[in-house]
C-alpha atoms as a PDB file:
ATOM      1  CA  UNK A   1     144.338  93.720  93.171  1.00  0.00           C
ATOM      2  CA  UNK A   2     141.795  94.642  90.932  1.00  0.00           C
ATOM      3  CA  UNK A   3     138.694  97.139  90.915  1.00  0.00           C
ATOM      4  CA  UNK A   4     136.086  98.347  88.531  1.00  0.00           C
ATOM      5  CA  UNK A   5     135.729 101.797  87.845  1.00  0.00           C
ATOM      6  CA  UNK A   6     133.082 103.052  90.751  1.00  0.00           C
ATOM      7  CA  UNK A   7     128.937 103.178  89.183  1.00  0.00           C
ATOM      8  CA  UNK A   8     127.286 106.305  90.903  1.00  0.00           C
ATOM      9  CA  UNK A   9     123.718 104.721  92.118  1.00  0.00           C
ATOM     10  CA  UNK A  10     120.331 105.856  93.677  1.00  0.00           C
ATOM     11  CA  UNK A  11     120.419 103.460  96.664  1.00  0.00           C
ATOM     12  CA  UNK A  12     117.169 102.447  97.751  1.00  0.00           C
ATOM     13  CA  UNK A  13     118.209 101.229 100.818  1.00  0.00           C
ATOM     14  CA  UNK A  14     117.347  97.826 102.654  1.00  0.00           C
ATOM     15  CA  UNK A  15     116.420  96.553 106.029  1.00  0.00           C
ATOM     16  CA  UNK A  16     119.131  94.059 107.289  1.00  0.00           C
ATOM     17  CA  UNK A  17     119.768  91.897 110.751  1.00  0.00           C
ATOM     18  CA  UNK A  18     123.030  92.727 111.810  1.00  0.00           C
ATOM     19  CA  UNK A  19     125.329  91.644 114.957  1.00  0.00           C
ATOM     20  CA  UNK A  20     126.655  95.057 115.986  1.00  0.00           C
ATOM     21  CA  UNK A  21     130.113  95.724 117.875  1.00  0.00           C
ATOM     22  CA  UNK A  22     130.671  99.237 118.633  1.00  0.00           C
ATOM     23  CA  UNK A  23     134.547 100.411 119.446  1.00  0.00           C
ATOM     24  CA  UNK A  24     136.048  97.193 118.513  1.00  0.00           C
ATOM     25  CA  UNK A  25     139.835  97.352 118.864  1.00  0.00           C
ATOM     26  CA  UNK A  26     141.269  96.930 114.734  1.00  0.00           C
ATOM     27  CA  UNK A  27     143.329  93.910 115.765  1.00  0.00           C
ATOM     28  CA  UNK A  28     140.378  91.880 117.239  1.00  0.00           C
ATOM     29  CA  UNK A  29     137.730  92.923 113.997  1.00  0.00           C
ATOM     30  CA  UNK A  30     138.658  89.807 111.910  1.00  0.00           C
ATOM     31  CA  UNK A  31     137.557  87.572 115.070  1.00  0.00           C
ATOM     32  CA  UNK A  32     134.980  89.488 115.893  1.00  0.00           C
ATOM     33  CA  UNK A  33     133.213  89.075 112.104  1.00  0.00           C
ATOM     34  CA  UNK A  34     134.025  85.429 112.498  1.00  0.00           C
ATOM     35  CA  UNK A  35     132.124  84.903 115.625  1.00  0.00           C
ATOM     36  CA  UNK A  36     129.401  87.352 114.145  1.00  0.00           C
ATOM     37  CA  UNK A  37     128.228  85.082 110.895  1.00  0.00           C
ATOM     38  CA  UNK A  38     128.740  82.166 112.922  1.00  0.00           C
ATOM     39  CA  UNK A  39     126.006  83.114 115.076  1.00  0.00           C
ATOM     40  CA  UNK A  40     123.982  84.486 111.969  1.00  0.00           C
ATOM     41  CA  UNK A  41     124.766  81.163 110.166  1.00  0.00           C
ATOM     42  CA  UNK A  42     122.888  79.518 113.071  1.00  0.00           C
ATOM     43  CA  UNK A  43     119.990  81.549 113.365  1.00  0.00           C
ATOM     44  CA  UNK A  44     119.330  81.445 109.103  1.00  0.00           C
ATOM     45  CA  UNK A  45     119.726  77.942 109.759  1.00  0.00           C
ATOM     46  CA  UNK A  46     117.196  78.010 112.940  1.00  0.00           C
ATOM     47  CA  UNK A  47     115.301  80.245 110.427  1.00  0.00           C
ATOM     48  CA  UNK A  48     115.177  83.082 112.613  1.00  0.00           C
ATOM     49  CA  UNK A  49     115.348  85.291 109.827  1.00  0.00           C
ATOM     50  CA  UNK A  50     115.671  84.598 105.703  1.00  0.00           C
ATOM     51  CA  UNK A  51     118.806  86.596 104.028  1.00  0.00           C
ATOM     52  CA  UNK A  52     117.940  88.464 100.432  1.00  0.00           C
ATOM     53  CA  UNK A  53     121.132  88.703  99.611  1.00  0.00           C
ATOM     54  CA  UNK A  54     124.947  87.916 100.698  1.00  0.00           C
ATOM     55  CA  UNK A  55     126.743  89.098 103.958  1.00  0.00           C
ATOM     56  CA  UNK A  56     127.922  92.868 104.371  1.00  0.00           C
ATOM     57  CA  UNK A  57     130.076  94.674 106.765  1.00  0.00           C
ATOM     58  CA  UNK A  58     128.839  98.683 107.254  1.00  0.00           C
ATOM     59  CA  UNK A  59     131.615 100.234 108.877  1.00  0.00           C
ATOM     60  CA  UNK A  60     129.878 103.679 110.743  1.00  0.00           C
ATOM     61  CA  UNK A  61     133.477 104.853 111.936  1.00  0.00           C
ATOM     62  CA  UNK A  62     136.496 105.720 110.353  1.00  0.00           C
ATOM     63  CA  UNK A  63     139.087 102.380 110.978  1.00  0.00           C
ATOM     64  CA  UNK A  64     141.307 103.823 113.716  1.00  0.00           C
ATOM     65  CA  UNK A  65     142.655 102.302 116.569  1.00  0.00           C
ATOM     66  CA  UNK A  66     138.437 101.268 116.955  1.00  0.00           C
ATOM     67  CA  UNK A  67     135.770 100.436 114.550  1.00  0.00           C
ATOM     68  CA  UNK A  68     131.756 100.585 115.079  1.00  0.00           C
ATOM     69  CA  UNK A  69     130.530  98.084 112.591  1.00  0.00           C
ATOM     70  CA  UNK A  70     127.515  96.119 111.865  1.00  0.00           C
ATOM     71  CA  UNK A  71     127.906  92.515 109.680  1.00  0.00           C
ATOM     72  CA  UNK A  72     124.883  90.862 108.446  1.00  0.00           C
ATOM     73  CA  UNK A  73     122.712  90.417 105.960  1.00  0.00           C
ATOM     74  CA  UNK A  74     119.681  92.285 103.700  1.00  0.00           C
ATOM     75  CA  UNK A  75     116.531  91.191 104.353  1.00  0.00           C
ATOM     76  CA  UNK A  76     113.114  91.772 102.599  1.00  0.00           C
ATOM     77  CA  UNK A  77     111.192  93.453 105.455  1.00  0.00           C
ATOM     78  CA  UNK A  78     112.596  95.497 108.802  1.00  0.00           C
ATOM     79  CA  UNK A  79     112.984  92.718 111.213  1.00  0.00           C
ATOM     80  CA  UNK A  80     112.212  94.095 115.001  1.00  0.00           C
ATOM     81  CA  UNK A  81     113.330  91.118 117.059  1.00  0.00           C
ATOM     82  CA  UNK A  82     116.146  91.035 119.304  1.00  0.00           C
ATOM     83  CA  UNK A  83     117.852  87.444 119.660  1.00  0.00           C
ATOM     84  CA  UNK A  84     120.685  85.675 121.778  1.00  0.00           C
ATOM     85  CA  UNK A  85     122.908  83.452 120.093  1.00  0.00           C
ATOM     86  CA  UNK A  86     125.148  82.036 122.079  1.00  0.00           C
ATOM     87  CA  UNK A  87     126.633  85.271 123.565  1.00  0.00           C
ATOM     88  CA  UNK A  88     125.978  87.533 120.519  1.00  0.00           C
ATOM     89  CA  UNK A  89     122.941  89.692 120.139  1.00  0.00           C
ATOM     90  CA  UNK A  90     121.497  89.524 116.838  1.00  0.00           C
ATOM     91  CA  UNK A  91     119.178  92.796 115.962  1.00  0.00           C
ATOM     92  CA  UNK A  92     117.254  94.492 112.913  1.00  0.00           C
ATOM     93  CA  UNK A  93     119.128  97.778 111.090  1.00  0.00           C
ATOM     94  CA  UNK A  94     119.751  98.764 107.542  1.00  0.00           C
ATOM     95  CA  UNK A  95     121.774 100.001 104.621  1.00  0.00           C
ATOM     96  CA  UNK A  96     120.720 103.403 104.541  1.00  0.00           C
ATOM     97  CA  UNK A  97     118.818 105.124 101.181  1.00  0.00           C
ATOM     98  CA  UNK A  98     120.648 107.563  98.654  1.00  0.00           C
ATOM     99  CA  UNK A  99     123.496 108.816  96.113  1.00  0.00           C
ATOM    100  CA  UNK A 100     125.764 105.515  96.765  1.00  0.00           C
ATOM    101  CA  UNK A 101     129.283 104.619  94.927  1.00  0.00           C
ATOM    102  CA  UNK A 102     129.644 100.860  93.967  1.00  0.00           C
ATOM    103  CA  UNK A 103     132.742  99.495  92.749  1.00  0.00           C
ATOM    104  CA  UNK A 104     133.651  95.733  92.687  1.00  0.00           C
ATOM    105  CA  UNK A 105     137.086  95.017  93.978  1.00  0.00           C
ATOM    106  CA  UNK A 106     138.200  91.127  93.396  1.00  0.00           C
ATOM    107  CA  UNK A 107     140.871  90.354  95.657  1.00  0.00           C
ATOM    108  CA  UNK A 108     142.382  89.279  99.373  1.00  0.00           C
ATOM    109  CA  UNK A 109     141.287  90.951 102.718  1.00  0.00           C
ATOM    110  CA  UNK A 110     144.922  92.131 102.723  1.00  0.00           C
ATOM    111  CA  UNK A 111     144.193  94.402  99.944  1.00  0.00           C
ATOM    112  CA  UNK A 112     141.002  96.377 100.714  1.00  0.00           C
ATOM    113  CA  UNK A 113     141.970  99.002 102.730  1.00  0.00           C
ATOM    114  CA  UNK A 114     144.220  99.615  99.248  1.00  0.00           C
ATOM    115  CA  UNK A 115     141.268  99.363  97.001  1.00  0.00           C
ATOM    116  CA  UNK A 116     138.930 101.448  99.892  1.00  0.00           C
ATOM    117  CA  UNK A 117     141.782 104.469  98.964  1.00  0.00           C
ATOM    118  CA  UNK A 118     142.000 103.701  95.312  1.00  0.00           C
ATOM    119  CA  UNK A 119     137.858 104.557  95.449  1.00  0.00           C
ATOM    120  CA  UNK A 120     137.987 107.254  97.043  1.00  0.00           C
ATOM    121  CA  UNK A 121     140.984 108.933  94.639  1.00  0.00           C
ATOM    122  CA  UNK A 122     138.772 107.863  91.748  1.00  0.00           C
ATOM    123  CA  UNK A 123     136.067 109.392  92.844  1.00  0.00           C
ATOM    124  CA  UNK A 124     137.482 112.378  94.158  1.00  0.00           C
ATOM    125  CA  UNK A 125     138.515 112.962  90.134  1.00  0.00           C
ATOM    126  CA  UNK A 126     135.235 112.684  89.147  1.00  0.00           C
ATOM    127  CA  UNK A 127     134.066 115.448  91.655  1.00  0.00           C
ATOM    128  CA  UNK A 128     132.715 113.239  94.653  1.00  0.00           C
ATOM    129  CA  UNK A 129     133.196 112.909  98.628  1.00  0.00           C
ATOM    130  CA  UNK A 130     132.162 109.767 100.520  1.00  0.00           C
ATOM    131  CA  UNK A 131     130.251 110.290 103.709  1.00  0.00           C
ATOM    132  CA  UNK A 132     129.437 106.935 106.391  1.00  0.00           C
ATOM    133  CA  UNK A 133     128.239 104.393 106.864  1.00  0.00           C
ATOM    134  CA  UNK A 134     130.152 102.459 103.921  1.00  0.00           C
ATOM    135  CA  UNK A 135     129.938  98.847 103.671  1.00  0.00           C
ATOM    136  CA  UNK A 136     131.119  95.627 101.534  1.00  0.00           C
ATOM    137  CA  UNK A 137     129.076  92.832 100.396  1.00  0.00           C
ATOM    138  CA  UNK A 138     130.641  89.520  99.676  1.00  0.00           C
ATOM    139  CA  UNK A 139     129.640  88.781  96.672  1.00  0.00           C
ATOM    140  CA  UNK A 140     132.360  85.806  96.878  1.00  0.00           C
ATOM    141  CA  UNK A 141     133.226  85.042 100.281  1.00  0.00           C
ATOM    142  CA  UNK A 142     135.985  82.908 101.883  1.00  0.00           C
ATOM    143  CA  UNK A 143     135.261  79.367 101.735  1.00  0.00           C
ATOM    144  CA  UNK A 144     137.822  76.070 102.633  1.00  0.00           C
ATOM    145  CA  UNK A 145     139.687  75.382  99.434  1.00  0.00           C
ATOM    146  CA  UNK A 146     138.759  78.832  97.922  1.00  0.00           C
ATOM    147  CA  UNK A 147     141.871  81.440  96.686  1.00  0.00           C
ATOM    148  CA  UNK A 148     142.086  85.029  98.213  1.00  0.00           C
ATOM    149  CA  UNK A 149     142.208  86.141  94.457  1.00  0.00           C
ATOM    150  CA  UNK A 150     138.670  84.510  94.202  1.00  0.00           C
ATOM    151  CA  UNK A 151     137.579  86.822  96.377  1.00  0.00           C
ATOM    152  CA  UNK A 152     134.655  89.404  95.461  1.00  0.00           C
ATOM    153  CA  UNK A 153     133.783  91.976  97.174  1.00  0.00           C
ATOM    154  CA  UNK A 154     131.579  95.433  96.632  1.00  0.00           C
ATOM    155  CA  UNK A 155     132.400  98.191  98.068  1.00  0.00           C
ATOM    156  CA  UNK A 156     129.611 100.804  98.611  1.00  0.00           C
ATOM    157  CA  UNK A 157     129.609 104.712 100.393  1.00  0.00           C
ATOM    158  CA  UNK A 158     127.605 107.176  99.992  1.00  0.00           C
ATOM    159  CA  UNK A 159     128.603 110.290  97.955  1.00  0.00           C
ATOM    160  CA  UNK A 160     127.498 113.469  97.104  1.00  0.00           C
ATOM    161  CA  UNK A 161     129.360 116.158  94.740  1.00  0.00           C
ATOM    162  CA  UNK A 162     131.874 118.231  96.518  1.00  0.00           C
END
């Protein structure tokens, strides 16, 4: 695993269209995300909507025995439609505006929950707390034929000074 030290930003924030899934049990997250940007993949391809940038997860709960998450992607302008795909409801939110700590962690799935604590421990040195929503963009995503340790992935939360 491997992480770059975390850049404090101003976060302008961004609209996004998400597929939302609130209390999803842990175990069934990884099959939930898949069915998500399936239905997403369909509806950029229907061009329901045009992405500005690559796909996220913002997790608004702490990863317990449930998660509420959104996955999606940014998009230029707030998008107020509603759509059905298939059985998954496809809706306009966004990656909210501030203080924001972005670190790029390259890496399997396995290994992000380690490299969510190693953030946090760097960045409670340096005198911050994270706060939610946090999310990850996937900068390099998995693909057929592509290597977990191709992975990229930042990692974003929103901070202020303790």
């Amino acid at each position: 695993m491997s992480m770059t030290d975390p850049e404090i930003i101003e976060f302008l924030g961004t609209p996004t269209v998400v597929v939302r899934g609130d209390n999803i049990p842990v175990e069934e997250l990884a099959s939930f995300m898949d069915e998500s940007f399936t239905a997403l993949g369909k509806a950029i391809r229907e061009r329901r909507f045009v992405p500005n940038g690559p796909g996220f997860s913002r997790y608004d709960t702490r990863l317990m025995e449930t998660v509420t998450v959104e996955v999606g992607f940014p998009v230029e302008e707030a998008w107020g439609e509603v759509i059905k795909i298939g059985e998954v409801l496809i809706q306009g939110s966004e990656l909210p505006a501030g203080s924001t700590a972005v670190a790029k962690f390259k890496g399997g799935f396995e290994d992000i929950g380690d490299a969510w604590q190693e953030l946090q421990q760097r960045l409670a040195e340096r005198g911050y707390e994270t706060s939610r929503p946090f999310w990850e963009y996937y900068d390099v995503p998995p693909a057929p034929g592509r290597e977990e340790r191709h992975y990229m992935t930042r990692l974003a939360a929103p901070v202020k000074r303790q």
